[in-house]
Protein backbone atom coordinates (compact mmCIF):
# COMPACT_ATOMS: atom_id res chain seq x y z
CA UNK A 1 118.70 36.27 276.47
CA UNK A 2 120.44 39.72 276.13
CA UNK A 3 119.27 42.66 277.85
CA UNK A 4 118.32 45.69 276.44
CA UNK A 5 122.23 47.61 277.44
CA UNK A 6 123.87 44.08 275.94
CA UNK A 7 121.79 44.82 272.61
CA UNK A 8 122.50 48.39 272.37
CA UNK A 9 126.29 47.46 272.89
CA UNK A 10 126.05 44.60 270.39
CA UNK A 11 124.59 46.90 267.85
CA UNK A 12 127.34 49.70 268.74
CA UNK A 13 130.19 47.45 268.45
CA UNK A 14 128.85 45.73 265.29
CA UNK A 15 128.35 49.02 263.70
CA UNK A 16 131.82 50.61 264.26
CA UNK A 17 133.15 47.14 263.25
CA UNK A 18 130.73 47.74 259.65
CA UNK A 19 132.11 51.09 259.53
CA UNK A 20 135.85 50.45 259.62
CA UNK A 21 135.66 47.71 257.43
CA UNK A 22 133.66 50.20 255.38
CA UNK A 23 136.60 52.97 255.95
CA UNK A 24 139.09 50.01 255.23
CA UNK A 25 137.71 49.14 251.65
CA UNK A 26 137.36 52.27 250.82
CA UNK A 27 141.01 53.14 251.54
CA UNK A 28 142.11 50.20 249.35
CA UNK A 29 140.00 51.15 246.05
CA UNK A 30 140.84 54.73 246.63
CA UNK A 31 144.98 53.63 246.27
CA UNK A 32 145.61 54.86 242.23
CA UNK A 33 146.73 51.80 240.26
CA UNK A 34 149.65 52.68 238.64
CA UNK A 35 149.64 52.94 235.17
CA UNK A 36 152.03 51.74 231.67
CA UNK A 37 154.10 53.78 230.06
CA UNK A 38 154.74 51.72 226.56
CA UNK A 39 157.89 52.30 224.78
CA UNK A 40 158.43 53.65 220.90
CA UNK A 41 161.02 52.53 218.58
CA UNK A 42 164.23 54.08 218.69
CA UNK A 43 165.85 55.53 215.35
CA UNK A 44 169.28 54.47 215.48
CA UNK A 45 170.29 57.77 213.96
CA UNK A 46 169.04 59.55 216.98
CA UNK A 47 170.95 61.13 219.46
CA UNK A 48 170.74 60.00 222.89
CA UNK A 49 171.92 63.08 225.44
CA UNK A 50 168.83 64.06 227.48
CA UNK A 51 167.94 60.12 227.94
CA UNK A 52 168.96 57.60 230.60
CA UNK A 53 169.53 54.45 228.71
CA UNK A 54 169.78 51.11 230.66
CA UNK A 55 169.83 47.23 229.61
CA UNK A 56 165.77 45.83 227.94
CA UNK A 57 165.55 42.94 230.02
CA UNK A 58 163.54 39.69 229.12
CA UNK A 59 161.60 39.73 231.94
CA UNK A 60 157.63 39.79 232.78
CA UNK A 61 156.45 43.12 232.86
CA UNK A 62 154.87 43.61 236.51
CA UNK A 63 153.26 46.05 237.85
CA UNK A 64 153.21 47.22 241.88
CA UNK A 65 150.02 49.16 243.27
CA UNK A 66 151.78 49.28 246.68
CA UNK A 67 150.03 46.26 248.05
CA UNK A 68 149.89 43.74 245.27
CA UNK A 69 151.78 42.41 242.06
CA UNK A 70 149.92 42.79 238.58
CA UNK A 71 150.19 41.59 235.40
CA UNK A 72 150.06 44.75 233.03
CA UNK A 73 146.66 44.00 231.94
CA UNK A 74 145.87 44.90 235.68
CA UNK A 75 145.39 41.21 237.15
CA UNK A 76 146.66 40.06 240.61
CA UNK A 77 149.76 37.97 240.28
CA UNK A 78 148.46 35.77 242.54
CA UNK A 79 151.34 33.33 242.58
CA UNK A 80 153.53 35.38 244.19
CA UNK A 81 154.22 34.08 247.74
CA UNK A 82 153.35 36.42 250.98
CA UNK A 83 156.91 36.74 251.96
CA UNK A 84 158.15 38.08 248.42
CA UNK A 85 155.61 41.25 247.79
CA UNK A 86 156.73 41.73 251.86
CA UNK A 87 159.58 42.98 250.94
CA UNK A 88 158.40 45.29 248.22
CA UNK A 89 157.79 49.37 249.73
CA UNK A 90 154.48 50.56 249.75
CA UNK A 91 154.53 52.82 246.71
CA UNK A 92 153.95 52.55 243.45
CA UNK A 93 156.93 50.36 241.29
CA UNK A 94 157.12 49.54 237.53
CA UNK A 95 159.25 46.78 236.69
CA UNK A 96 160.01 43.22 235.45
CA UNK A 97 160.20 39.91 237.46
CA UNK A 98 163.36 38.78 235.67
CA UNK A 99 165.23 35.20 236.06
CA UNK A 100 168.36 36.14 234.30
CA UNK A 101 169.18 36.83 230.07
CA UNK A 102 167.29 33.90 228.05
CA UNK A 103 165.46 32.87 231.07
CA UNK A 104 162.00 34.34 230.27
CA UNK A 105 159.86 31.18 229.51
CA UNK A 106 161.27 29.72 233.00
CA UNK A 107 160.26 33.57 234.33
CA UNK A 108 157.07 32.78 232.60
CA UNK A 109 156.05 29.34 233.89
CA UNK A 110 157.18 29.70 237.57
CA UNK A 111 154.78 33.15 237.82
CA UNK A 112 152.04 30.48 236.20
CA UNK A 113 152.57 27.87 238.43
CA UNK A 114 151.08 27.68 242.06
CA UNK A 115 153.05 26.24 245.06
CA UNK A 116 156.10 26.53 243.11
CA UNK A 117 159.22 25.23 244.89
CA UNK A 118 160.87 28.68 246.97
CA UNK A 119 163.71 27.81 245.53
CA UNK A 120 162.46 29.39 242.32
CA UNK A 121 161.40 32.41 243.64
CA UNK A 122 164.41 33.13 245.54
CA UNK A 123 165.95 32.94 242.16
CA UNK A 124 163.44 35.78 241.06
CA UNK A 125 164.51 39.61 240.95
CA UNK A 126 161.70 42.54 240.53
CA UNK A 127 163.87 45.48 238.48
CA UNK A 128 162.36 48.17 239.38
CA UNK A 129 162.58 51.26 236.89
CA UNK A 130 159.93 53.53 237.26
CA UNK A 131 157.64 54.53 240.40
CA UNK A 132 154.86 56.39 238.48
CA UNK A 133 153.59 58.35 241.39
CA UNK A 134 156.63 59.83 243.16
CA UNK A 135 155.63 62.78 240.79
CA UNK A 136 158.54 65.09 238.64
CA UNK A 137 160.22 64.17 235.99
CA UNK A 138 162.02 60.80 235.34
CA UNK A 139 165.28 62.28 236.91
CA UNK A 140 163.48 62.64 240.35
CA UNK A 141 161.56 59.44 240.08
CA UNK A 142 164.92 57.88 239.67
CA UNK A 143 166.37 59.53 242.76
CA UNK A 144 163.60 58.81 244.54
CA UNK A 145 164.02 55.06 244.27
CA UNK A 146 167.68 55.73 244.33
CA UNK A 147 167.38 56.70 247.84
CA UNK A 148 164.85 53.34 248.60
CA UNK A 149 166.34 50.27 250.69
CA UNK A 150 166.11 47.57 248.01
CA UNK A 151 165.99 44.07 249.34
CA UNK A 152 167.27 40.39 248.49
CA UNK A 153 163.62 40.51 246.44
CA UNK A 154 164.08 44.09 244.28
CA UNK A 155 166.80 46.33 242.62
CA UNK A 156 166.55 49.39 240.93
CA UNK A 157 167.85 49.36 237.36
CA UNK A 158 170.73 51.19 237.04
CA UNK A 159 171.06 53.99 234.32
CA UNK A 160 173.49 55.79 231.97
CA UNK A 161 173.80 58.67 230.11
CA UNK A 162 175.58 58.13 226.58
CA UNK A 163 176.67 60.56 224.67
CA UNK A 164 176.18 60.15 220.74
CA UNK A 165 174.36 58.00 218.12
CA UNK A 166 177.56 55.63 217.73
CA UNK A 167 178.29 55.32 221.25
CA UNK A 168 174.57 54.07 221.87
CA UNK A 169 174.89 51.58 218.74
CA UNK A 170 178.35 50.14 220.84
CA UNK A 171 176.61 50.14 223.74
CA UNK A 172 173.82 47.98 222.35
CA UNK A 173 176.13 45.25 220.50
CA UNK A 174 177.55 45.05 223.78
CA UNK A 175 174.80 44.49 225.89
CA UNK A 176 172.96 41.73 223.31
CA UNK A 177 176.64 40.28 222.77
CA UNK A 178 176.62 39.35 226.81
CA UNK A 179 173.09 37.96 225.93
CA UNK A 180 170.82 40.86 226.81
CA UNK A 181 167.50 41.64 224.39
CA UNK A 182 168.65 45.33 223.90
CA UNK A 183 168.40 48.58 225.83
CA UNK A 184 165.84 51.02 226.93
CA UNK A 185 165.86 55.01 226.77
CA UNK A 186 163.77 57.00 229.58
CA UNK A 187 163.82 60.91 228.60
CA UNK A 188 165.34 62.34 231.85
CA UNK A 189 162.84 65.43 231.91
CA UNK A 190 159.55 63.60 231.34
CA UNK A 191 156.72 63.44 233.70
CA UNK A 192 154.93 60.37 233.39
CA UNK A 193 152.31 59.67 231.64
CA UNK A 194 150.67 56.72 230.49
CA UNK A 195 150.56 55.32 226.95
CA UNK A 196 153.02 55.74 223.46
CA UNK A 197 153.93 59.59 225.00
CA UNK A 198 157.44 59.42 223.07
CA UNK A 199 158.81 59.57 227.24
CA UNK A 200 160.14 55.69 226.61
CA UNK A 201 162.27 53.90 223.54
CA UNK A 202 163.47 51.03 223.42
CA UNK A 203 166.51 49.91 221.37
CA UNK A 204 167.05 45.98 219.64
CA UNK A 205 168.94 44.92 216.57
CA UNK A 206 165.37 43.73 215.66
CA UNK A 207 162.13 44.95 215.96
CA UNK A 208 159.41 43.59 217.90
CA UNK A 209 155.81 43.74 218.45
CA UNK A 210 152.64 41.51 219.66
CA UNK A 211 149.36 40.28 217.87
CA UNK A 212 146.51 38.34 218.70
CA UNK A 213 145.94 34.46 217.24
CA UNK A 214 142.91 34.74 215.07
CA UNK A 215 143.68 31.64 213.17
CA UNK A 216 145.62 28.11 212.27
CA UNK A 217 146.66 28.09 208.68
CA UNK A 218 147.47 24.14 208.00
CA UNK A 219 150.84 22.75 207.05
CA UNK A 220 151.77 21.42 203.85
CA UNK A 221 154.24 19.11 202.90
CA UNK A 222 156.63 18.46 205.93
CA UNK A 223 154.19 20.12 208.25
CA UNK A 224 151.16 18.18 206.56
CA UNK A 225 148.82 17.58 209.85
CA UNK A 226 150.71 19.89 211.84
CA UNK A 227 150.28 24.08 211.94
CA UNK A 228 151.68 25.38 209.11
CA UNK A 229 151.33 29.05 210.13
CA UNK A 230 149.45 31.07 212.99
CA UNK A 231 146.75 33.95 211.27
CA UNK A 232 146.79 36.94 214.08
CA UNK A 233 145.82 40.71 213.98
CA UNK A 234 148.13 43.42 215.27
CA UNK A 235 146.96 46.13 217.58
CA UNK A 236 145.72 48.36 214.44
CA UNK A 237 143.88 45.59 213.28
CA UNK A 238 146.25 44.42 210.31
CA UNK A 239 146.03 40.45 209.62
CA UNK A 240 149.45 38.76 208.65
CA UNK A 241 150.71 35.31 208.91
CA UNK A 242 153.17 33.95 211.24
CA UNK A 243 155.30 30.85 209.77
CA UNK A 244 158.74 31.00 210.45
CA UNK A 245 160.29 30.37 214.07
CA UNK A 246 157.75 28.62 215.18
CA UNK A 247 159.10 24.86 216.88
CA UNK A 248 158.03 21.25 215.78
CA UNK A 249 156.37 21.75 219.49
CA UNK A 250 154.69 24.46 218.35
CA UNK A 251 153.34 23.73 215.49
CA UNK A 252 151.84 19.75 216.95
CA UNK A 253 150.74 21.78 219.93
CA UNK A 254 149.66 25.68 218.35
CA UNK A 255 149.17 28.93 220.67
CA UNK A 256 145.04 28.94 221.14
CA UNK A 257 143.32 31.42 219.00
CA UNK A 258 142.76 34.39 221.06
CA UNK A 259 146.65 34.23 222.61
CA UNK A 260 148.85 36.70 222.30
CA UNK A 261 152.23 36.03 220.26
CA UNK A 262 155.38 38.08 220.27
CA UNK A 263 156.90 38.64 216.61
CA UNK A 264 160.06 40.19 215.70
CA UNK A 265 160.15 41.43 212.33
CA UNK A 266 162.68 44.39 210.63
CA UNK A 267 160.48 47.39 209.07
CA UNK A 268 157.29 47.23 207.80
CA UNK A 269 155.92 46.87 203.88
CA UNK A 270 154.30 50.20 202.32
CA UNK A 271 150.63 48.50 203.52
CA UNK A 272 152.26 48.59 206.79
CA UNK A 273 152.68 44.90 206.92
CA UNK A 274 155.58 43.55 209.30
CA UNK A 275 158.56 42.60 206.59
CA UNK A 276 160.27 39.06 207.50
CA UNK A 277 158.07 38.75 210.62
CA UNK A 278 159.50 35.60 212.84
CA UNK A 279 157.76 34.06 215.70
CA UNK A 280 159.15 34.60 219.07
CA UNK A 281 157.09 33.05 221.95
CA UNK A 282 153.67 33.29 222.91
CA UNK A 283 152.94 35.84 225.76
CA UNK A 284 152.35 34.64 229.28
CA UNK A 285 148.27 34.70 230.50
CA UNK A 286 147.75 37.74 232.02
């Protein structure tokens, strides 16, 4: 049986314990999660001096709160092993966990899989291009991680300045020509700020966008008993049909209704319809 001075340090000790873990939780839901800047189309007209431009890559977009990995839609990647976010710094990082060029459904599958062989993830590179709360524009965010001690784990992605319309149009057939997706222009004298802001473009022979699956449209003919195209809504709410690049896979084995799909399509009709709109790849869970 305790005594009354064993009780009364019992309840003392038990109550600063309560407190710090208090102190402790509150720390971690007081860290700001850091936000997503989403990129604009670039006009190819357009000059590019006041922008860094650097390479799109084909990656999962990922976001770092300082102590864990997200998806963009704010879940824990919870895949990622203990000794990989290790070596990430304990700020704020906006990147994408990136294979290599035409490597993103592997990207995609290992960050979906649990115990995946180390191997795999040794393989895997965070790019880092942003760290949205260093504060300034996106000259000194750059410099800031400039001036970081990247690891075997995460790089910063490098950046260029060009100087005209027809130097960033070489650049580009370039970069896709080695097998990259396109580049990406960062205004050098934005602050950052989340959303469409016009702060972020990004630059592809084709354009590309993402809508939900709201529907199966059956095959005919060669496709009879298969998917003949996918019915999905864009983010304004426009409905459209998806039929062409979609795989014999695909189309015995469909993206559920409710996925997400990645189309690439080149302008839009005067409803504001995607013209020549081609299937891509369904996005990742997140």
């Amino acid at each position: 049986m305790m005594t009354n001075t064993t009780q009364q340090a019992w309840r003392r000790r038990h109550a600063l314990a309560a407190m710090a873990a208090w102190v402790v939780a509150s720390n971690v839901r007081a860290q700001p999660k850091p936000g997503l800047e989403l990129a604009q189309i670039w006009h190819p007209a357009r000059s590019p001096r006041g922008f860094a431009v650097s390479e799109k890559f084909d990656g999962v977009r990922a976001l770092w709160d300082g102590q864990q990995l997200r998806f963009r839609s704010g879940r824990v990647l919870s895949t990622a092993p203990t000794w990989f976010t290790a070596a990430l710094p304990p700020v704020a990082l906006d990147g994408e966990l990136w294979l290599g060029r035409g490597r993103f459904a592997e990207t995609a599958g290992l960050l979906q899989t649990r115990l995946a062989p180390e191997a795999d993830w040794r393989a895997l590179r965070y790019l880092v291009f942003d760290a949205p709360h260093i504060g300034g524009d996106f000259a000194r965010r750059h410099q800031a991680l400039r001036a970081m001690s990247p690891t075997a784990v995460w790089a910063v992605v490098s950046q260029a300045e060009v100087d005209s319309a027809d130097a960033l149009q070489a650049r580009l057939r370039e970069t896709v020509a080695q097998g990259g997706e396109g580049l990406v222009l960062h205004r050098w004298g934005a602050d950052w700020q989340g959303g469409r802001s016009g702060a972020v473009f990004k630059f592809k022979p084709f354009e590309d966008a993402e809508a939900q699956v709201v529907g199966h449209r059956p095959g005919q003919g060669k496709y009879r008993g298969q998917l003949g195209a996918l019915l999905v809504r864009d983010e304004a709410g426009r409905r459209f049909a998806l039929g062409t690049g979609l795989s014999d896979a695909q189309r015995a084995q469909p993206p559920a209704i409710g996925a997400w799909v990645t189309y690439r399509h080149q302008g839009v009709t005067a409803r504001g319809l995607p013209r020549f709109a081609v299937f891509l790849r369904e996005r990742p869970p997140e």
